[in-house]
C-alpha atoms as a PDB file:
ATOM      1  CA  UNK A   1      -4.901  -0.880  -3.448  1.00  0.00           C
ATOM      2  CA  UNK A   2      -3.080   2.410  -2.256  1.00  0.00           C
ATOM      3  CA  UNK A   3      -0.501   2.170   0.249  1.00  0.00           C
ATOM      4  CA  UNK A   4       1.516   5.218   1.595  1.00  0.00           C
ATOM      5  CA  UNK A   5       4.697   4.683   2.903  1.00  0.00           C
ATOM      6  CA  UNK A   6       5.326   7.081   5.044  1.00  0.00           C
ATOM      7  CA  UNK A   7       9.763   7.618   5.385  1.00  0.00           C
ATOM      8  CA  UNK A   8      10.741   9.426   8.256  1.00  0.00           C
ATOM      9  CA  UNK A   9      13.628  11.759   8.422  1.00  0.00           C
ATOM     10  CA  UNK A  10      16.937  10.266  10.072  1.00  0.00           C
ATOM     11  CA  UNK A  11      18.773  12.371  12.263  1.00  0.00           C
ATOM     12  CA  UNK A  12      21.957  11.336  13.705  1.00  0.00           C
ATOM     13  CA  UNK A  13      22.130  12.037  17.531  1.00  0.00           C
ATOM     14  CA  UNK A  14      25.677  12.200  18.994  1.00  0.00           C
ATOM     15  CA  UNK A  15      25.136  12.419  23.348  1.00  0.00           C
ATOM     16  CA  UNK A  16      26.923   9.727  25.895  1.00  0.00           C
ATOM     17  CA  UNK A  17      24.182  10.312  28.403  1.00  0.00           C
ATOM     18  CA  UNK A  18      21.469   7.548  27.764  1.00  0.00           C
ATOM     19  CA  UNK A  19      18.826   9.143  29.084  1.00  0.00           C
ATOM     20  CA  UNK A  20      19.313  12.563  27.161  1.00  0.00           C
ATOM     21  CA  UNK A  21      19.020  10.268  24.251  1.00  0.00           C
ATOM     22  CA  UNK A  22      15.736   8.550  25.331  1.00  0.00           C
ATOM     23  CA  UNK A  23      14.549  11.952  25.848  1.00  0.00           C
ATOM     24  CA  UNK A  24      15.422  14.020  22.264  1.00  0.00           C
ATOM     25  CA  UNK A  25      14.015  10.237  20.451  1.00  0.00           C
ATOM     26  CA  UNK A  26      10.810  10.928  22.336  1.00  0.00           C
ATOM     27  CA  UNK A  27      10.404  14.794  21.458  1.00  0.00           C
ATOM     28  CA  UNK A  28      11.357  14.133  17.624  1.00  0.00           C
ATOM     29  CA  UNK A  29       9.208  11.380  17.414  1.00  0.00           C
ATOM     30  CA  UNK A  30       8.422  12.604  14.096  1.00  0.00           C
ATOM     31  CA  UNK A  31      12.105  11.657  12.650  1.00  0.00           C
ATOM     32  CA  UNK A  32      14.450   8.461  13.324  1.00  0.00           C
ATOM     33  CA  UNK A  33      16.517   9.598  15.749  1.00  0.00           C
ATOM     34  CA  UNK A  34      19.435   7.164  15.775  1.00  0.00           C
ATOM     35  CA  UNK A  35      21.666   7.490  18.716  1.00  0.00           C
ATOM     36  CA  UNK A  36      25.563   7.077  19.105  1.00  0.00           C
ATOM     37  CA  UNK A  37      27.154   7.348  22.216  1.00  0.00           C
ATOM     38  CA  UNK A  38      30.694   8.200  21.406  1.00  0.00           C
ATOM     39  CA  UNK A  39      32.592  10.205  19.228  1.00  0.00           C
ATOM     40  CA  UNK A  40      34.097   6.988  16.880  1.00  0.00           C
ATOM     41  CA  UNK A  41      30.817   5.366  16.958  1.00  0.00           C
ATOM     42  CA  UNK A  42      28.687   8.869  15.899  1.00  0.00           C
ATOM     43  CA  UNK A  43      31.444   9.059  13.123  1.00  0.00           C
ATOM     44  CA  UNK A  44      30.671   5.447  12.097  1.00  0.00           C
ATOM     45  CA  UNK A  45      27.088   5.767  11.775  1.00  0.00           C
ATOM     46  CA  UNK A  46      27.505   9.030   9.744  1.00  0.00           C
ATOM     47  CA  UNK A  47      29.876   7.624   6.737  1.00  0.00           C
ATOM     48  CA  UNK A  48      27.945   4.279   6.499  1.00  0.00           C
ATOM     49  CA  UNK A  49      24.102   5.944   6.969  1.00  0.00           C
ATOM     50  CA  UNK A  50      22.417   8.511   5.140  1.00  0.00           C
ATOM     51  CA  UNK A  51      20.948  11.267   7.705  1.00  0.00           C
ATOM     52  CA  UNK A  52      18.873  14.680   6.783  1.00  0.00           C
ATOM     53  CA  UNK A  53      20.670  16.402  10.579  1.00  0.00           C
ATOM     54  CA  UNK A  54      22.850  15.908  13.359  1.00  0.00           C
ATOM     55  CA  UNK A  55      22.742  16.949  16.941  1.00  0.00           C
ATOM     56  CA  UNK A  56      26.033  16.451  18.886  1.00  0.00           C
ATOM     57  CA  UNK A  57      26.162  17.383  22.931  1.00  0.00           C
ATOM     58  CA  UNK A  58      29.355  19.278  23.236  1.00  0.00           C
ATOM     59  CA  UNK A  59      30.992  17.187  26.209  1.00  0.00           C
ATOM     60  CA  UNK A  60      30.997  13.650  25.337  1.00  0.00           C
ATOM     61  CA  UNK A  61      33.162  12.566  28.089  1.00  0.00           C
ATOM     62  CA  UNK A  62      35.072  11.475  25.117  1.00  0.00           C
ATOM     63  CA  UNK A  63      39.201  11.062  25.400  1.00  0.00           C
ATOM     64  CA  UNK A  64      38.670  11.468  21.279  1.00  0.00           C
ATOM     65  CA  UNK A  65      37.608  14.894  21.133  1.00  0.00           C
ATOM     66  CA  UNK A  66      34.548  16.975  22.212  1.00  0.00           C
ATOM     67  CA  UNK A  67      31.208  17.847  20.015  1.00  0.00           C
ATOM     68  CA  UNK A  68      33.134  20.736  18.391  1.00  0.00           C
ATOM     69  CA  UNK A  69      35.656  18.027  16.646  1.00  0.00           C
ATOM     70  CA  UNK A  70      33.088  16.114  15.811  1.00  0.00           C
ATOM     71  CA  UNK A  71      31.674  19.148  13.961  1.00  0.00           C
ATOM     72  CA  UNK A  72      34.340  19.778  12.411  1.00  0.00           C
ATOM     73  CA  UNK A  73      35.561  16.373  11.081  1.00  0.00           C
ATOM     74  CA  UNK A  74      31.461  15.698   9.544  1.00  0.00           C
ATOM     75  CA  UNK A  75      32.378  19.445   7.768  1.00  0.00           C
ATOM     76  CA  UNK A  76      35.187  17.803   5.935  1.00  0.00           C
ATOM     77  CA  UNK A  77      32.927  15.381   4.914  1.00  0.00           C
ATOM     78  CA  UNK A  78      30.020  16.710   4.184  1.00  0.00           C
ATOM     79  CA  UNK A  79      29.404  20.568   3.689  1.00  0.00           C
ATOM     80  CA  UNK A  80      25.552  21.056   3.869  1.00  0.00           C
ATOM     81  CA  UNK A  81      23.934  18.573   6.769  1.00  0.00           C
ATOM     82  CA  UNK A  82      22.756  20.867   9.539  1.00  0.00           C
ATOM     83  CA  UNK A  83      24.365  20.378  13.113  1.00  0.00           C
ATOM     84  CA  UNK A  84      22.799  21.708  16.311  1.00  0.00           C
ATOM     85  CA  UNK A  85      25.087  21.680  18.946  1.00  0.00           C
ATOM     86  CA  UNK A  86      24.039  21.414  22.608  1.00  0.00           C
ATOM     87  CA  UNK A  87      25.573  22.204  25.889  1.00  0.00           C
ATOM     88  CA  UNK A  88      24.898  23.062  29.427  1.00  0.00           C
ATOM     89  CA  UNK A  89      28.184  24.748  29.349  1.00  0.00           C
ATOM     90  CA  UNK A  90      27.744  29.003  28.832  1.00  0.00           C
ATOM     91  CA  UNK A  91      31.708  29.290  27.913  1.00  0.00           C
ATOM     92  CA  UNK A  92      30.568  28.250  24.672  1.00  0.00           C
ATOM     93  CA  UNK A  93      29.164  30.831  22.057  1.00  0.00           C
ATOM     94  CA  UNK A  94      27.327  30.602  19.557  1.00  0.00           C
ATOM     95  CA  UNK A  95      30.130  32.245  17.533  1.00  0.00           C
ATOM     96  CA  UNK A  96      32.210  29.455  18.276  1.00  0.00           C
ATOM     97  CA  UNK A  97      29.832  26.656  18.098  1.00  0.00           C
ATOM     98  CA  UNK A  98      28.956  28.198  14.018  1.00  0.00           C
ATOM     99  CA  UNK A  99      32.694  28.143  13.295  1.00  0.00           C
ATOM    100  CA  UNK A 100      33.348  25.045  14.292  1.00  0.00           C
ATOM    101  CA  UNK A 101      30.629  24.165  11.533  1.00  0.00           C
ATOM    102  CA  UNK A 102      27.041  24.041  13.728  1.00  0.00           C
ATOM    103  CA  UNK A 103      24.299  26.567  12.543  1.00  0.00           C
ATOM    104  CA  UNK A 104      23.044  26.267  16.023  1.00  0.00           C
ATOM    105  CA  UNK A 105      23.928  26.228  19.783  1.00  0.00           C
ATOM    106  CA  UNK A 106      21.142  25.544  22.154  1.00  0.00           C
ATOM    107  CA  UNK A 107      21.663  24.868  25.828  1.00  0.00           C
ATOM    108  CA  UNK A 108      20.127  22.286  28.188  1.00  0.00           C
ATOM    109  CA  UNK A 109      17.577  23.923  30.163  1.00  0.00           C
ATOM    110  CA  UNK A 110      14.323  25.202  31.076  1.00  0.00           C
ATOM    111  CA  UNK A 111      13.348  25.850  27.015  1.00  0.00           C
ATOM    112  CA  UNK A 112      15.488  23.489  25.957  1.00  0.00           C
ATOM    113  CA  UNK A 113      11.961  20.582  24.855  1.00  0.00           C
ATOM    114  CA  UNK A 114      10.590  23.478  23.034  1.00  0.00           C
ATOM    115  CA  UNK A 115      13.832  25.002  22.190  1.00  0.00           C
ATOM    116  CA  UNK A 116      14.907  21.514  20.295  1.00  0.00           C
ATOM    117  CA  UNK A 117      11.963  21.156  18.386  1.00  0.00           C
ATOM    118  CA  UNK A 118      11.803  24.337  16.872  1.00  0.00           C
ATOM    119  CA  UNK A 119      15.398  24.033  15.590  1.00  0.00           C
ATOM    120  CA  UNK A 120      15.428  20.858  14.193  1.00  0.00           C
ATOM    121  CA  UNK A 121      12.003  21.153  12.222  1.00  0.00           C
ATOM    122  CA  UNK A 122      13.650  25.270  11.333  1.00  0.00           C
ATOM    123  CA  UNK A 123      17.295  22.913  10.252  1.00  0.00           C
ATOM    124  CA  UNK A 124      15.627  19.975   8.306  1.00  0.00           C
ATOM    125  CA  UNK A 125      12.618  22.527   6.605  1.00  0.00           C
ATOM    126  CA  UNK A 126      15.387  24.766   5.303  1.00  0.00           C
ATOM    127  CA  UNK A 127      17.792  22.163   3.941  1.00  0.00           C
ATOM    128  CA  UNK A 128      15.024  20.290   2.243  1.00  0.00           C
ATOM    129  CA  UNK A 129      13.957  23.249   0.160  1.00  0.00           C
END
């Protein structure tokens, strides 16, 4: 008797708003998403659980630090995980959102569904080849 176990990819998602998070677990319903809600908690789950990406919103409402410390503190762990940052905020570049340690910035809006998708499945394709 064959079974197939099928093991999804776990990506850590980093975003205070609940409902942001109910929304990127239902467009990558093809990973785990597992979802932190603050800055000491997202840092938590990353050091204790094994994950293949991470997506951090870059205002966490957070008196810690914003998603670009959080970037930069899993880079001194851990060189090679991709990061997507995302914002709503157009202050932030791209340029500053890669050297803080993200490979990509995308905002919250109109694309963003389609936009979030691509990215992830582009992040997690090229880091498992």
């Amino acid at each position: 008797m064959d079974t197939e176990v099928s093991v999804k990819i776990r990506i850590l998602c980093v975003e205070n708003h609940l409902d942001t998070c109910d929304l990127i677990v239902a467009l990558l319903n093809r990973y785990e998403i597992v979802c932190a809600h603050s800055l000491k908690q997202g840092m938590l789950r990353f050091r204790n659980q094994g994950f293949s990406a991470v997506i951090v919103d870059l205002h966490l409402d957070d008196p810690s630090g914003d998603g670009l410390s959080f970037c930069r503190q899993i880079r001194s762990i851990d060189e090679k995980v991709p990061i997507v940052m995302m914002t709503v905020d157009y202050d932030l570049s791209p340029e500053d959102a890669r050297a803080a340690g993200a490979q990509m910035l995308l905002r919250k809006g109109r694309d963003f569904n389609n936009d979030l998708k691509k990215a992830v499945d582009r992040l997690v394709f090229e880091n498992s080849a």
